[in-house]
Protein backbone atom coordinates (compact mmCIF):
# COMPACT_ATOMS: atom_id res chain seq x y z
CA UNK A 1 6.71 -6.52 -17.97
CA UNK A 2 6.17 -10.12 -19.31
CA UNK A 3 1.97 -9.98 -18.90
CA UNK A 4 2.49 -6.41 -20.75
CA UNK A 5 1.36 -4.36 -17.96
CA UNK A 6 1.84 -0.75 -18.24
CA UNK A 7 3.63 1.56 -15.66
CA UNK A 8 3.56 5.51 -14.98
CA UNK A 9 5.27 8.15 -12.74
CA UNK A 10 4.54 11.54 -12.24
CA UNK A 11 3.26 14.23 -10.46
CA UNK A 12 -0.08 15.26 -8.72
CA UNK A 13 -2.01 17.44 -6.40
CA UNK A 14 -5.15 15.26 -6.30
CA UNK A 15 -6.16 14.29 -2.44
CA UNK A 16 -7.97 11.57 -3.90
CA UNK A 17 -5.72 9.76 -6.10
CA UNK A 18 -6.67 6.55 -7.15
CA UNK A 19 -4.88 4.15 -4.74
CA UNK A 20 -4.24 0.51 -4.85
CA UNK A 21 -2.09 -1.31 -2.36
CA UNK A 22 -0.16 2.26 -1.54
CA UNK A 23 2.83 1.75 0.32
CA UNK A 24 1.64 5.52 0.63
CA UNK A 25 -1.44 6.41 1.33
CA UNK A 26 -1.05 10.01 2.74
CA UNK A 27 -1.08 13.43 0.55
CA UNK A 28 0.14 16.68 2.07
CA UNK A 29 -2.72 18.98 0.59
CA UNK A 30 -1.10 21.88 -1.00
CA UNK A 31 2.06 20.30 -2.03
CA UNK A 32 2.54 18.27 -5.00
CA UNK A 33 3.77 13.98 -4.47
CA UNK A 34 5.22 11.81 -7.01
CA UNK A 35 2.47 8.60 -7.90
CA UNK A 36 3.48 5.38 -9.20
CA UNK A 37 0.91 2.91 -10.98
CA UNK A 38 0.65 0.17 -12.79
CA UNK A 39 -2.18 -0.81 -15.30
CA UNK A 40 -3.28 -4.01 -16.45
CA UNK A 41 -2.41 -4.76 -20.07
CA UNK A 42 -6.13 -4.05 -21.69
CA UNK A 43 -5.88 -0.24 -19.39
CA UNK A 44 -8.70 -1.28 -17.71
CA UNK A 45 -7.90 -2.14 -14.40
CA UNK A 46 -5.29 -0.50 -11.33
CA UNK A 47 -3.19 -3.19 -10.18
CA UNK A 48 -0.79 -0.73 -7.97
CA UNK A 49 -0.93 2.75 -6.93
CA UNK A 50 0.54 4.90 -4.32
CA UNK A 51 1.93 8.52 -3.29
CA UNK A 52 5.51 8.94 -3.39
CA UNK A 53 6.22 12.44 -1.36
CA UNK A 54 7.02 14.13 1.79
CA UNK A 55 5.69 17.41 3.18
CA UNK A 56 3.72 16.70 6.08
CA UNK A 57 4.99 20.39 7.07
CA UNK A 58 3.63 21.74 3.80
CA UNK A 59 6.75 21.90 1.99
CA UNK A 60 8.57 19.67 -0.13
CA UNK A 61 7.51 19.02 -4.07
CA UNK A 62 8.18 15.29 -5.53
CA UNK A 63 8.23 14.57 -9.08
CA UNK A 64 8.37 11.28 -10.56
CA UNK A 65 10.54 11.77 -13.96
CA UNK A 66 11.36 8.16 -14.86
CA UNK A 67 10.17 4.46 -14.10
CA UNK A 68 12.17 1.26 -15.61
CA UNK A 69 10.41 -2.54 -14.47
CA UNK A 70 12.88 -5.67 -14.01
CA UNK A 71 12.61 -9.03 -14.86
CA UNK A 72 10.80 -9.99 -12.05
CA UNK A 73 8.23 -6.70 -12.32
CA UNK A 74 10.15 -4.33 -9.54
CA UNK A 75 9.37 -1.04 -9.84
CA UNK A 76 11.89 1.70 -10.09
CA UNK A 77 11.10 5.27 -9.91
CA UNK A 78 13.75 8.26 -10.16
CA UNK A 79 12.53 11.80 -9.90
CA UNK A 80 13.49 14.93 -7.94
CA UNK A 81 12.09 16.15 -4.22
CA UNK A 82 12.97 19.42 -1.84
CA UNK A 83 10.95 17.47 0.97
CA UNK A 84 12.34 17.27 4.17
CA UNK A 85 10.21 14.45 5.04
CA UNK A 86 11.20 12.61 2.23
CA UNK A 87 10.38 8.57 2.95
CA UNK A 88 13.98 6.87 2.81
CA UNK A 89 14.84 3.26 3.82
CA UNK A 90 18.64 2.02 3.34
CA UNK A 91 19.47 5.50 1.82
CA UNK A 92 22.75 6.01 0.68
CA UNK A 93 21.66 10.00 1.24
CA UNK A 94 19.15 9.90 4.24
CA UNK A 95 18.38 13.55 4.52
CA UNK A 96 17.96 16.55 2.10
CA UNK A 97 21.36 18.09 1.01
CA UNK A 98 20.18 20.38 -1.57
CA UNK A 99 17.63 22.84 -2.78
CA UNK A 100 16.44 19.21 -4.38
CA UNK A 101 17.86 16.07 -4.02
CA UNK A 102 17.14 13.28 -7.03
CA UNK A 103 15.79 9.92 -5.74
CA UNK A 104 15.76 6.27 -6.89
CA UNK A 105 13.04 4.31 -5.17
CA UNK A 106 12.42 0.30 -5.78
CA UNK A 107 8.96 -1.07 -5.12
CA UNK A 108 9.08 -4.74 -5.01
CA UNK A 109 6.23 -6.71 -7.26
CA UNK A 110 3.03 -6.86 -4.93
CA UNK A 111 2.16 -10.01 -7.18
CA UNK A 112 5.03 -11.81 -5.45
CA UNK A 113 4.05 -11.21 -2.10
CA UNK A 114 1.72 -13.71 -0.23
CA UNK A 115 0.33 -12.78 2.69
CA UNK A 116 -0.40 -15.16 5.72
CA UNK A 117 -3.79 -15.15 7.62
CA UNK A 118 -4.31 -15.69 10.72
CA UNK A 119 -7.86 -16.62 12.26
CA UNK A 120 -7.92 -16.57 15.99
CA UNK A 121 -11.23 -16.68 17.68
CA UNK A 122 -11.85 -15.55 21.36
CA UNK A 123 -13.06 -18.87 22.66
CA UNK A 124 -11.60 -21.89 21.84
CA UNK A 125 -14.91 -24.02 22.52
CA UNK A 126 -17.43 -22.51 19.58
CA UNK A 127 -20.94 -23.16 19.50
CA UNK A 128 -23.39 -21.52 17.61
CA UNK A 129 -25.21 -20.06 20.46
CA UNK A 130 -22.97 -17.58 21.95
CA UNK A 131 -21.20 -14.40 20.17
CA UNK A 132 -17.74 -14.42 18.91
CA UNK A 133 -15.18 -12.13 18.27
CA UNK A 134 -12.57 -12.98 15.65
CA UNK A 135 -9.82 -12.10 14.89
CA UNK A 136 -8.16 -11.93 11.69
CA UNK A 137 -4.01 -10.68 11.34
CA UNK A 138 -2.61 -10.55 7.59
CA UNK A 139 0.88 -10.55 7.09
CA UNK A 140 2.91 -9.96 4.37
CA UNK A 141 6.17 -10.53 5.67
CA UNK A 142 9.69 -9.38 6.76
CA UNK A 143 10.85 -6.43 5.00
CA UNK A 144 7.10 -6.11 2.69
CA UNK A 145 4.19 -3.10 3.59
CA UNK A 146 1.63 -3.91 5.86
CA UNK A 147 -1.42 -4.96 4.22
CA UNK A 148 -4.53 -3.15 3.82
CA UNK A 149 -7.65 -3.29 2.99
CA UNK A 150 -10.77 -5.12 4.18
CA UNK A 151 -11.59 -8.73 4.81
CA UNK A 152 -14.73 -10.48 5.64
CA UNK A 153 -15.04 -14.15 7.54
CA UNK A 154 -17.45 -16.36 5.89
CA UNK A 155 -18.83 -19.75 7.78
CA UNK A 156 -21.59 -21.94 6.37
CA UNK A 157 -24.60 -19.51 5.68
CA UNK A 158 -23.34 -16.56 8.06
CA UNK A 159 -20.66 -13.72 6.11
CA UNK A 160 -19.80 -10.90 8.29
CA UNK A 161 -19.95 -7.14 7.13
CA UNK A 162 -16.36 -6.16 5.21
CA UNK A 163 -13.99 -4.56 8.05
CA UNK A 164 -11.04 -2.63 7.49
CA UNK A 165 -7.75 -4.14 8.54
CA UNK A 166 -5.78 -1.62 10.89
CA UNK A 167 -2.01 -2.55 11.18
CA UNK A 168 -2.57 -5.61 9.53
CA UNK A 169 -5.37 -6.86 11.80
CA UNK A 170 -9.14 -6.40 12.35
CA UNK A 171 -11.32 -7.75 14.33
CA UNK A 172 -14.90 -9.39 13.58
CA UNK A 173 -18.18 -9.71 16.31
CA UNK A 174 -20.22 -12.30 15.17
CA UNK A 175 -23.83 -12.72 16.87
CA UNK A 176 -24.89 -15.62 18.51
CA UNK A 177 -26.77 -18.31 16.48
């Protein structure tokens, strides 16, 4: 791509595949999913990385063969899969019609995608003597993954522990005072 990041396909049978903002985050133990990553230019950091696979019924190998990047830094994976389970959106070929079907999937660029926060405490009269509960919904749009991750509220002196979004949304206590 244009900032000369680097991008790879393949195969694996790791469970704990290094993941950043996976679209998948779920491996079927036992049965081997496609990956797709992207690397910053210097190879030192993971800017995107997820599963690509089906076989929640413990069947079903994916193989990523090929990757090709756009001018605006899509990612395009082709490869091979017997998985039943196979994830398919807009498929020209929803289901499995052979002993293995090939596959052309399109990730759009995570770098394009802004997400919007929403802050919504449970009181709307705040004062630093009672408890709050926050919370915070991130949003990345029609048609884009649901975000993940953690977030944290900070407020003056006070920062809240890190909690981990769930459907896009997580929710904060903060003490009183």
């Amino acid at each position: 791509d244009s900032s000369s990041n680097a991008y790879v396909t393949g195969t694996t049978y790791s469970t704990n595949f290094p993941l950043q903002f996976p679209v998948q985050s779920t491996f079927y133990a036992g049965v081997p999913d496609a990956f797709v990553s992207e690397v910053n230019s210097a190879g030192s950091q993971l800017l995107f990385s997820t599963y690509l696979g089906g076989g929640s019924d413990g069947y079903g190998d994916s193989q990523g063969n090929a990757i090709a990047v756009d001018s605006s830094a899509n990612i395009y994976v082709s490869g091979v899969t017997n998985a039943l389970d196979f994830p398919v959106t807009n498929a020209i070929q929803p289901t499995l019609k052979g002993a293995g079907d090939a596959f052309i999937s399109k990730y759009l660029n995570v770098a394009l995608i802004t997400p919007t926060v929403t802050v919504t405490p449970s009181s709307s009269s705040i004062t630093t003597a009672q408890a709050l509960n926050v919370t915070v919904t991130v949003s990345a749009g029609s048609g884009n993954p649901t975000p993940t991750g953690t977030v944290k509220l900070t407020s003056g002196s006070y920062t809240s522990a890190a909690t981990t979004l769930s459907g896009g949304s997580a929710t904060i206590n903060i003490p009183a005072g």
